[in-house]
PDB file of N, CA and C in Angstrom:
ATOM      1  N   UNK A   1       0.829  -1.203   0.000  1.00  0.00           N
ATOM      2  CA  UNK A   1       0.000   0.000   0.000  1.00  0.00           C
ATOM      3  C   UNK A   1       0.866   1.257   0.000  1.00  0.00           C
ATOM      4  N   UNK A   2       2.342   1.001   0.482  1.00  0.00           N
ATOM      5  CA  UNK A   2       3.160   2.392   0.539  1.00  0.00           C
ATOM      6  C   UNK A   2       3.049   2.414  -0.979  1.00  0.00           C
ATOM      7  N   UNK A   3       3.883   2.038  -1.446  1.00  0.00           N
ATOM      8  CA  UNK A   3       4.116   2.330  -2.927  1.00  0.00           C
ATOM      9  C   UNK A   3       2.981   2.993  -3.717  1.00  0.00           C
ATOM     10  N   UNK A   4       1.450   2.444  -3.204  1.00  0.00           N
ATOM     11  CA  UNK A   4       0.805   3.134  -4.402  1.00  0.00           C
ATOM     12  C   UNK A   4       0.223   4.102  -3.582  1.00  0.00           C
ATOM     13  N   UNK A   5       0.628   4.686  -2.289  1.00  0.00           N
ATOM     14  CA  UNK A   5       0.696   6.267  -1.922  1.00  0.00           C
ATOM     15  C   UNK A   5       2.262   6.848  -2.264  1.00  0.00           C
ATOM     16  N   UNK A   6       2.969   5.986  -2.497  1.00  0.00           N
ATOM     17  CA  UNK A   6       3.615   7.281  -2.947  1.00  0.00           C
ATOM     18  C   UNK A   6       3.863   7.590  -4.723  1.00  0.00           C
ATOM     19  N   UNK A   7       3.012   6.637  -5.147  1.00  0.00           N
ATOM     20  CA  UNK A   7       2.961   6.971  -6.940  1.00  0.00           C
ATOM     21  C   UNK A   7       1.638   7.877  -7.081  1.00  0.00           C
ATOM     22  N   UNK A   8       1.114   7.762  -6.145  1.00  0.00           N
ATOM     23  CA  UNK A   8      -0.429   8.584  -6.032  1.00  0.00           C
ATOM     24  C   UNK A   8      -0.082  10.017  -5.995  1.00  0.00           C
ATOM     25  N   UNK A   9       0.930  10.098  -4.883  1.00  0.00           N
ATOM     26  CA  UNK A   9       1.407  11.369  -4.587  1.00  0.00           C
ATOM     27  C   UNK A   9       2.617  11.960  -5.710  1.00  0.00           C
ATOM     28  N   UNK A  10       3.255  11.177  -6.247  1.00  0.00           N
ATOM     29  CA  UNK A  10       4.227  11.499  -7.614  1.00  0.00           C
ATOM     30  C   UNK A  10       3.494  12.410  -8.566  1.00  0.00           C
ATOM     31  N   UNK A  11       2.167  10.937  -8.920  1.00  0.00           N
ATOM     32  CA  UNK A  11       1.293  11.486 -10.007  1.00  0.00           C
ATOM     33  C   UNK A  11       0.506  12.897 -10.343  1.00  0.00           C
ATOM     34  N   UNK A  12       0.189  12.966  -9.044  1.00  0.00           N
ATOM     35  CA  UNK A  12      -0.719  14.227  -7.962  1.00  0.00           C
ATOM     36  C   UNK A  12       0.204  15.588  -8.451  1.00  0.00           C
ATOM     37  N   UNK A  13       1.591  15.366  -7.980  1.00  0.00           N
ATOM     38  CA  UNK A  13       2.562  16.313  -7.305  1.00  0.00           C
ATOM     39  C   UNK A  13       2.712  16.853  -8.797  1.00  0.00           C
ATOM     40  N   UNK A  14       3.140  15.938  -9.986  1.00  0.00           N
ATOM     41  CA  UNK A  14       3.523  16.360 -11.280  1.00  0.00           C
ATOM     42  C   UNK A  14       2.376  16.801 -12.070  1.00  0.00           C
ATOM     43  N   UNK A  15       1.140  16.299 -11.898  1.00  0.00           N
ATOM     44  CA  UNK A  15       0.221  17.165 -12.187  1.00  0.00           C
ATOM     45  C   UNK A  15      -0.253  18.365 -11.822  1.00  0.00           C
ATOM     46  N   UNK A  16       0.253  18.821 -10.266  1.00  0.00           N
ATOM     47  CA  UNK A  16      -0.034  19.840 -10.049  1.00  0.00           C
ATOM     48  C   UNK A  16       0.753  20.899 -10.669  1.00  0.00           C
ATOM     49  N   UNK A  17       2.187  20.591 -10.640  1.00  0.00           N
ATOM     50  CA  UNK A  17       3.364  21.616 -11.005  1.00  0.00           C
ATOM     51  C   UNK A  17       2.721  21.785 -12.520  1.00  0.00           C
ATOM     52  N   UNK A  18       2.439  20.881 -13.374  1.00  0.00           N
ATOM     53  CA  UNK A  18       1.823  21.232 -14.611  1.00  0.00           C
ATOM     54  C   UNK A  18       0.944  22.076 -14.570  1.00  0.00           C
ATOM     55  N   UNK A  19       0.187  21.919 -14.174  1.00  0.00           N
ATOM     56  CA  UNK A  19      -1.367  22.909 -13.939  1.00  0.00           C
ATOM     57  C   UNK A  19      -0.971  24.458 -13.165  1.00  0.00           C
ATOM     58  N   UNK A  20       0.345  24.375 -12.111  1.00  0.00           N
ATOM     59  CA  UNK A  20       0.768  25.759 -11.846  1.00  0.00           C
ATOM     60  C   UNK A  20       1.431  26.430 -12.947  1.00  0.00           C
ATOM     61  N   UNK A  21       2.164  25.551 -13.649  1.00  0.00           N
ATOM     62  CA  UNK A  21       2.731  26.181 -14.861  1.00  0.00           C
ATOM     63  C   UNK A  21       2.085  27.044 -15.871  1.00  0.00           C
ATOM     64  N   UNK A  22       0.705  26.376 -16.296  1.00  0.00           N
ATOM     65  CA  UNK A  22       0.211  26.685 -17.013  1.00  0.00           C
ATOM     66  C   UNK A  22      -1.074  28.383 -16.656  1.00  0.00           C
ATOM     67  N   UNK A  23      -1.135  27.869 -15.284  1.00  0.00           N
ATOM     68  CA  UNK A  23      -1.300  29.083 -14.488  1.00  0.00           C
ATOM     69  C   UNK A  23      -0.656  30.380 -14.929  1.00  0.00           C
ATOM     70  N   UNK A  24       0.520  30.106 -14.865  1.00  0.00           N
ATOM     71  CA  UNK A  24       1.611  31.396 -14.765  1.00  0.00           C
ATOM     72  C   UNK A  24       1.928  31.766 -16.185  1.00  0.00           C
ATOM     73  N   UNK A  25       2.694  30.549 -17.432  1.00  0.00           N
ATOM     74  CA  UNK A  25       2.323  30.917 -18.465  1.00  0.00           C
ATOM     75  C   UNK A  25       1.283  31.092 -19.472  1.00  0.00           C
ATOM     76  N   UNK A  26       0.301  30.993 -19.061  1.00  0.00           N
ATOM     77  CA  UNK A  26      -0.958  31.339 -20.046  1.00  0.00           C
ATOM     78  C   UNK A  26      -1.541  30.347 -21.179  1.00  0.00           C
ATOM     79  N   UNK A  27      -1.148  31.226 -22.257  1.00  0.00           N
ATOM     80  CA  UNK A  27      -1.167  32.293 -22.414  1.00  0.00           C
ATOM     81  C   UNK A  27      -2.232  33.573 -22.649  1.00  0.00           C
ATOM     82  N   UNK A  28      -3.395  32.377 -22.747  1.00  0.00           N
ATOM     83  CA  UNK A  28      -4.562  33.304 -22.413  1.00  0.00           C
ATOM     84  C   UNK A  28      -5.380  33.092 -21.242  1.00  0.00           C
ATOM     85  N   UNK A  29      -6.461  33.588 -21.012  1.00  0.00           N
ATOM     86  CA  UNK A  29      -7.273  33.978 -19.792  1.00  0.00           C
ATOM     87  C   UNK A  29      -8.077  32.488 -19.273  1.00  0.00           C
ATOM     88  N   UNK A  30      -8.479  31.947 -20.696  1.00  0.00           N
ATOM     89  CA  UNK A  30      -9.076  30.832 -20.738  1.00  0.00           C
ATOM     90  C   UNK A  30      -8.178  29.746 -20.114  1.00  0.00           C
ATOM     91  N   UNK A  31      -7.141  29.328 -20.764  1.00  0.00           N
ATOM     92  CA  UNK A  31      -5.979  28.465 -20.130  1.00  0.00           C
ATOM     93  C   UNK A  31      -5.750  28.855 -18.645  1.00  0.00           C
ATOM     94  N   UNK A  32      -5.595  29.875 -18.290  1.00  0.00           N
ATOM     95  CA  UNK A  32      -5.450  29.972 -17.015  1.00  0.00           C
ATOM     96  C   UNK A  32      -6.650  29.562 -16.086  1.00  0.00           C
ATOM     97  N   UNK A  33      -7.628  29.765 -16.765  1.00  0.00           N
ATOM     98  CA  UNK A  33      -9.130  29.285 -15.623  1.00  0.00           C
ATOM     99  C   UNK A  33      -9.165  27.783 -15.496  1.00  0.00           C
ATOM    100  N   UNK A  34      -8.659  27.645 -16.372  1.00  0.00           N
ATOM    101  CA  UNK A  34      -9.071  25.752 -17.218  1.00  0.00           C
ATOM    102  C   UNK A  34      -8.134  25.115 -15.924  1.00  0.00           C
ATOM    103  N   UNK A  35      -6.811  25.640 -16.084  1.00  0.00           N
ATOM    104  CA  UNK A  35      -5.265  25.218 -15.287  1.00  0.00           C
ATOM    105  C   UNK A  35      -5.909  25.548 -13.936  1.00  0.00           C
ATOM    106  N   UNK A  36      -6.376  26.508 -13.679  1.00  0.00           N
ATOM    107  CA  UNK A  36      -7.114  26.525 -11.878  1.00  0.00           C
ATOM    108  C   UNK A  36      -8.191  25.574 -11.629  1.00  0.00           C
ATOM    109  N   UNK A  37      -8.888  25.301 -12.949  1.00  0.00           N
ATOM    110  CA  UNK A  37     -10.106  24.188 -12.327  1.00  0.00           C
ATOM    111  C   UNK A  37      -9.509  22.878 -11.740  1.00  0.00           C
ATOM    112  N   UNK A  38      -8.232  22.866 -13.271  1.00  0.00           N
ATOM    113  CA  UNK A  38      -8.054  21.315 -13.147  1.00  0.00           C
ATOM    114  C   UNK A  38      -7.101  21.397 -11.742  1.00  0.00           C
ATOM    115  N   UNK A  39      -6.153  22.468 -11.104  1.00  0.00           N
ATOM    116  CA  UNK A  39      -5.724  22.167  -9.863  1.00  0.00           C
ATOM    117  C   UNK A  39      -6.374  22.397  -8.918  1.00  0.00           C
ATOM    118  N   UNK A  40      -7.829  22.863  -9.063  1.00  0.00           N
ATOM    119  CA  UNK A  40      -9.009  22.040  -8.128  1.00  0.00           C
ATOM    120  C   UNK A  40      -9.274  20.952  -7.701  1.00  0.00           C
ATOM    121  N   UNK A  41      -9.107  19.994  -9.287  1.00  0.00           N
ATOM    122  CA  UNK A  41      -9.759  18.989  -9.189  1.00  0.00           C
ATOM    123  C   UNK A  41      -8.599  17.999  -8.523  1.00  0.00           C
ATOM    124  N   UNK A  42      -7.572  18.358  -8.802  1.00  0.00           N
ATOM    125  CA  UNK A  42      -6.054  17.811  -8.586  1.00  0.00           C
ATOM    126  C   UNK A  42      -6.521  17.625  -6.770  1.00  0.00           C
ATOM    127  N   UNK A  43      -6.549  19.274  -6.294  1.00  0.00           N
ATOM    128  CA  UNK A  43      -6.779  19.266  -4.478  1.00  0.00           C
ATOM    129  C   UNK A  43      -7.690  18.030  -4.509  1.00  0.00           C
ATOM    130  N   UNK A  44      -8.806  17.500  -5.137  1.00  0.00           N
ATOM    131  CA  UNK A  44      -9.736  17.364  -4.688  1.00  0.00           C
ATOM    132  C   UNK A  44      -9.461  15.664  -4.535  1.00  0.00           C
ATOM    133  N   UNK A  45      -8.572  15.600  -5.232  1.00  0.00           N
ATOM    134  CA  UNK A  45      -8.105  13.821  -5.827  1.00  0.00           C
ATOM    135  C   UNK A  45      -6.850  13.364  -4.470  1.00  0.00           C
ATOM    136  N   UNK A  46      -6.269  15.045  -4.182  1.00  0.00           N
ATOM    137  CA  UNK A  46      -5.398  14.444  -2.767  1.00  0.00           C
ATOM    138  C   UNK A  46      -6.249  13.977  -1.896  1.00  0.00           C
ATOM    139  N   UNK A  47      -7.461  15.351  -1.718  1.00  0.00           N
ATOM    140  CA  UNK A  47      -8.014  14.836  -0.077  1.00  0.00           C
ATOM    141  C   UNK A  47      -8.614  13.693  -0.343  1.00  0.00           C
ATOM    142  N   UNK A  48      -9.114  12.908  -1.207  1.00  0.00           N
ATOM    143  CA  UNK A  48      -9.865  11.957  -1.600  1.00  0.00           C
ATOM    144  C   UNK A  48      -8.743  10.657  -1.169  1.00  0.00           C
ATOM    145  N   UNK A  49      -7.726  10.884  -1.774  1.00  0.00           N
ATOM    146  CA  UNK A  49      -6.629   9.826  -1.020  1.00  0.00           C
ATOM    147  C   UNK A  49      -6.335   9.937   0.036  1.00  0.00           C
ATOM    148  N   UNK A  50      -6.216  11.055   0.801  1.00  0.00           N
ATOM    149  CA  UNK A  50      -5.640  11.119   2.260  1.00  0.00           C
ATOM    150  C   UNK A  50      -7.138  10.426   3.146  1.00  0.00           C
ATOM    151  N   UNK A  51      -8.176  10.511   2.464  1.00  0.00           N
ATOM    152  CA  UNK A  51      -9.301   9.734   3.094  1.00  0.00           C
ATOM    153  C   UNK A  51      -9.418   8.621   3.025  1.00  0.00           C
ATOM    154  N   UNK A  52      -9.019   7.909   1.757  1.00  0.00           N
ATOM    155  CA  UNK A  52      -9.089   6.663   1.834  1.00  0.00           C
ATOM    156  C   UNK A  52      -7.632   5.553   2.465  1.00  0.00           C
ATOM    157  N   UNK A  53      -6.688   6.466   2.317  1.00  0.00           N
ATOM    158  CA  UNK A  53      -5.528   6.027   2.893  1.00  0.00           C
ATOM    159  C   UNK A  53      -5.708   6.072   4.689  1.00  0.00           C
ATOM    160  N   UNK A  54      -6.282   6.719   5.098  1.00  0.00           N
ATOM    161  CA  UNK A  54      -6.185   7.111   6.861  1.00  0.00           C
ATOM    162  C   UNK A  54      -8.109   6.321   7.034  1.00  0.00           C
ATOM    163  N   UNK A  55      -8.713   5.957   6.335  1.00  0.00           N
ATOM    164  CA  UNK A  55      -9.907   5.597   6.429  1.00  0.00           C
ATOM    165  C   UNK A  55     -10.922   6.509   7.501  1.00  0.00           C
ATOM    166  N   UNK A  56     -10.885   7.911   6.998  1.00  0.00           N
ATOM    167  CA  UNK A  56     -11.670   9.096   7.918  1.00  0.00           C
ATOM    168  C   UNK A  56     -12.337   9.702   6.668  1.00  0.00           C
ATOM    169  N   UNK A  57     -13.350  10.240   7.736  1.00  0.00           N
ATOM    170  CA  UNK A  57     -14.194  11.428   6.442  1.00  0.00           C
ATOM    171  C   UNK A  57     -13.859  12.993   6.889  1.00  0.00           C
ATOM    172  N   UNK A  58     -13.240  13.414   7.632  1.00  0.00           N
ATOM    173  CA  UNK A  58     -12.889  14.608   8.074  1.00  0.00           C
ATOM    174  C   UNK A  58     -12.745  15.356   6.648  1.00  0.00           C
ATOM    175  N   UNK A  59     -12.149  15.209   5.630  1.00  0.00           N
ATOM    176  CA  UNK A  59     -12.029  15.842   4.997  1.00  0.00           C
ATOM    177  C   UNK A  59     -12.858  16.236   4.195  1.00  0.00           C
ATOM    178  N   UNK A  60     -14.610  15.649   4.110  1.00  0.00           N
ATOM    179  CA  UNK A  60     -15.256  15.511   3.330  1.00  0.00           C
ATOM    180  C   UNK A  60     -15.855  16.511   3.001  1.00  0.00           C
ATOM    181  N   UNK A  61     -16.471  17.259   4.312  1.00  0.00           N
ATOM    182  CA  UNK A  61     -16.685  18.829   3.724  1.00  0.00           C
ATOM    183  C   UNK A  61     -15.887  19.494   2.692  1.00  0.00           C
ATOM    184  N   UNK A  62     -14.774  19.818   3.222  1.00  0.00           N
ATOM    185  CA  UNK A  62     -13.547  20.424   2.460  1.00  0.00           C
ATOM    186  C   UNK A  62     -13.474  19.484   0.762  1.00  0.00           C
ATOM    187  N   UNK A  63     -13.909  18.157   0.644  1.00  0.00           N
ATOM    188  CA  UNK A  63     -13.722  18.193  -0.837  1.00  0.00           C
ATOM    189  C   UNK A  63     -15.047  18.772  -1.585  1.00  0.00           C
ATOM    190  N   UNK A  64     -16.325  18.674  -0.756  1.00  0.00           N
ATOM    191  CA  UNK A  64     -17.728  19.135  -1.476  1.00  0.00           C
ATOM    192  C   UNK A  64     -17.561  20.002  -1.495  1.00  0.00           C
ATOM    193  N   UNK A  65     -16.830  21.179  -0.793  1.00  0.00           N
ATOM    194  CA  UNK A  65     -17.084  22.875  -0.907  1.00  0.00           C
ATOM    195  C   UNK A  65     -15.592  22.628  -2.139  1.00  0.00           C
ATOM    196  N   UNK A  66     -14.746  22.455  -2.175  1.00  0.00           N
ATOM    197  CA  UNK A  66     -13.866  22.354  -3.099  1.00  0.00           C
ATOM    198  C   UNK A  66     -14.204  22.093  -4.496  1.00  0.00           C
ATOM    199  N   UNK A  67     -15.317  20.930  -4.847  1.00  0.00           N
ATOM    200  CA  UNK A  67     -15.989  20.489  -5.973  1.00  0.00           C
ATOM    201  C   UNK A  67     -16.901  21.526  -6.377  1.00  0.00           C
ATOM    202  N   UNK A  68     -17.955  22.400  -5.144  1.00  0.00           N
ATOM    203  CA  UNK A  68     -18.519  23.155  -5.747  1.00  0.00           C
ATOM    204  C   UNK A  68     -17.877  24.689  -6.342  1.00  0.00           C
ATOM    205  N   UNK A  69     -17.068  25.017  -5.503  1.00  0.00           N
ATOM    206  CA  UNK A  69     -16.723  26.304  -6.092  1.00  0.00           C
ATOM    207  C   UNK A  69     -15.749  25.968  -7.333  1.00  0.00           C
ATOM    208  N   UNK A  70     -15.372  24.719  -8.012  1.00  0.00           N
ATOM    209  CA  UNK A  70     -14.878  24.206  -9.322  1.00  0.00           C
ATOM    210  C   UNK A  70     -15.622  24.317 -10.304  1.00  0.00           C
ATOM    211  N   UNK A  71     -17.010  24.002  -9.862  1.00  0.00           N
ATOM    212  CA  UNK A  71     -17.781  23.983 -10.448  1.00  0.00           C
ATOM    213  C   UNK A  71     -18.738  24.914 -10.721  1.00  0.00           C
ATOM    214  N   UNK A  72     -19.018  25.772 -10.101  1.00  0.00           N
ATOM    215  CA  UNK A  72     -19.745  27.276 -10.325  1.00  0.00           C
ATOM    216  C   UNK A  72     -18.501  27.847 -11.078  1.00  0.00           C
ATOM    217  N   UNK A  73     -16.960  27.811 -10.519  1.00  0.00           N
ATOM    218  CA  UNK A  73     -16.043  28.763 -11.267  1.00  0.00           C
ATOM    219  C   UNK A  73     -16.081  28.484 -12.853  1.00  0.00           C
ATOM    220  N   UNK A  74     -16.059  27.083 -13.659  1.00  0.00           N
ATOM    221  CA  UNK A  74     -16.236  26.916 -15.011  1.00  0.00           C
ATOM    222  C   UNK A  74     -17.257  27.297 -15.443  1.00  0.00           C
ATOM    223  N   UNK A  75     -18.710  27.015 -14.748  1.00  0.00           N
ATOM    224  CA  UNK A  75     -19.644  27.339 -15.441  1.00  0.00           C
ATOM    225  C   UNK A  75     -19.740  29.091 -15.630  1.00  0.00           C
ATOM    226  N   UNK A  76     -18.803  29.739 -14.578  1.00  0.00           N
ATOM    227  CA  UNK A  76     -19.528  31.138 -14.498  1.00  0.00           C
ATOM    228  C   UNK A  76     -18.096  31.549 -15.999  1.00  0.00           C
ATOM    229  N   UNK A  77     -17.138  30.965 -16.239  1.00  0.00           N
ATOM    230  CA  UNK A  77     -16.336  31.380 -16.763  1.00  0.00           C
ATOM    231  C   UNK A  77     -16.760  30.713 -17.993  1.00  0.00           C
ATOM    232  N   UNK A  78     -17.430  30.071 -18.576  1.00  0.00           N
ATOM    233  CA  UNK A  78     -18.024  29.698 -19.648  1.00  0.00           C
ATOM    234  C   UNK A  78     -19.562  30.375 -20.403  1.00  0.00           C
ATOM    235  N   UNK A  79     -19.893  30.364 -19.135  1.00  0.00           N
ATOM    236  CA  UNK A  79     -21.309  31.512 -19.377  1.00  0.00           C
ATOM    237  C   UNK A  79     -20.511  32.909 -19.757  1.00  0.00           C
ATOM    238  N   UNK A  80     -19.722  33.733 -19.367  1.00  0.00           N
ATOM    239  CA  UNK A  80     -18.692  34.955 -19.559  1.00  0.00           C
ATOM    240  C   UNK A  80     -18.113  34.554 -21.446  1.00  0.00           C
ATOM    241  N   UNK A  81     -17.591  33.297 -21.445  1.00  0.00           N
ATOM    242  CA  UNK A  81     -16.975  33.473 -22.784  1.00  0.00           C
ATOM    243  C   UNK A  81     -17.824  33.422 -23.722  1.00  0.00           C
ATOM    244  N   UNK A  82     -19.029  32.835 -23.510  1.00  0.00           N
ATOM    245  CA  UNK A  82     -19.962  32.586 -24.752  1.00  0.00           C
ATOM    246  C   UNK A  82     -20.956  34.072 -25.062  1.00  0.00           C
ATOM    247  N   UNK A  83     -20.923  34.661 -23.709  1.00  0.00           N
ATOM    248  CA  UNK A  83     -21.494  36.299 -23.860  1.00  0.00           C
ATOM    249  C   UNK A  83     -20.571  37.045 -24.518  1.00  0.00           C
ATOM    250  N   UNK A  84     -19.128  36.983 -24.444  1.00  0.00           N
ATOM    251  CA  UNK A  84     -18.270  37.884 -25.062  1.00  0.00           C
ATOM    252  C   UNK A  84     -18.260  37.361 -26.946  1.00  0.00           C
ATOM    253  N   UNK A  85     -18.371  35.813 -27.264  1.00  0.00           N
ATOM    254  CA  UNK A  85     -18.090  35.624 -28.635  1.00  0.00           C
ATOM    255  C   UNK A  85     -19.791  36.011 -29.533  1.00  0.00           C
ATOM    256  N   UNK A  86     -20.443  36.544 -28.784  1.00  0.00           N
ATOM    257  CA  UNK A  86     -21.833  36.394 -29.678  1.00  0.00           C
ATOM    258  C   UNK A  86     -21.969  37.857 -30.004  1.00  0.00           C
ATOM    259  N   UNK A  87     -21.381  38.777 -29.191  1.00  0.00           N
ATOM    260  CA  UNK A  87     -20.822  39.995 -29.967  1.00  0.00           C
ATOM    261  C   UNK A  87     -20.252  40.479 -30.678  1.00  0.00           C
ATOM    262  N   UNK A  88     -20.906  41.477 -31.813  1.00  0.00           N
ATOM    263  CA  UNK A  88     -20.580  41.886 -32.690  1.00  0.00           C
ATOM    264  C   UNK A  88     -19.445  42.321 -33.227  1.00  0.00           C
TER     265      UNK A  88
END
């Protein structure tokens, strides 16, 4: 079970640095929202292991409020891009 917490956490760790990267270089507005959802979803895949690895739900609030504000943030940033392309 060590091993596949610590390939969990490899996998996790290199996906995140990707998703900060893409944060910082862009290069547009869109990429950057996309790169914050997905290191949402990234947080959301640790606490999900640190729960099933320690067998507690403590964290469970913290991933539902985590999932939802992922999820209002795309939709509100998708509702925004489709108002800006239907203009003239």
């Amino acid at each position: 079970m060590d091993i596949v917490v610590v390939a969990v956490a490899a996998i996790l760790s290199l996906a995140a640095a990707g998703a900060i990267y893409r944060i910082a270089a862009g290069p547009s507005l869109l990429d950057r929202v996309l790169a914050a959802d997905v290191l949402l979803a990234i947080v959301g895949a640790a606490l999900a292991t640190d729960m099933a690895v320690n067998h507690h739900l403590n964290n469970l609030p913290l991933l539902v409020a985590v999932s939802v504000i992922g999820f209002i943030g795309s939709v509100t940033v998708a509702r925004f891009v489709s108002d800006r392309r239907e203009e003239p």
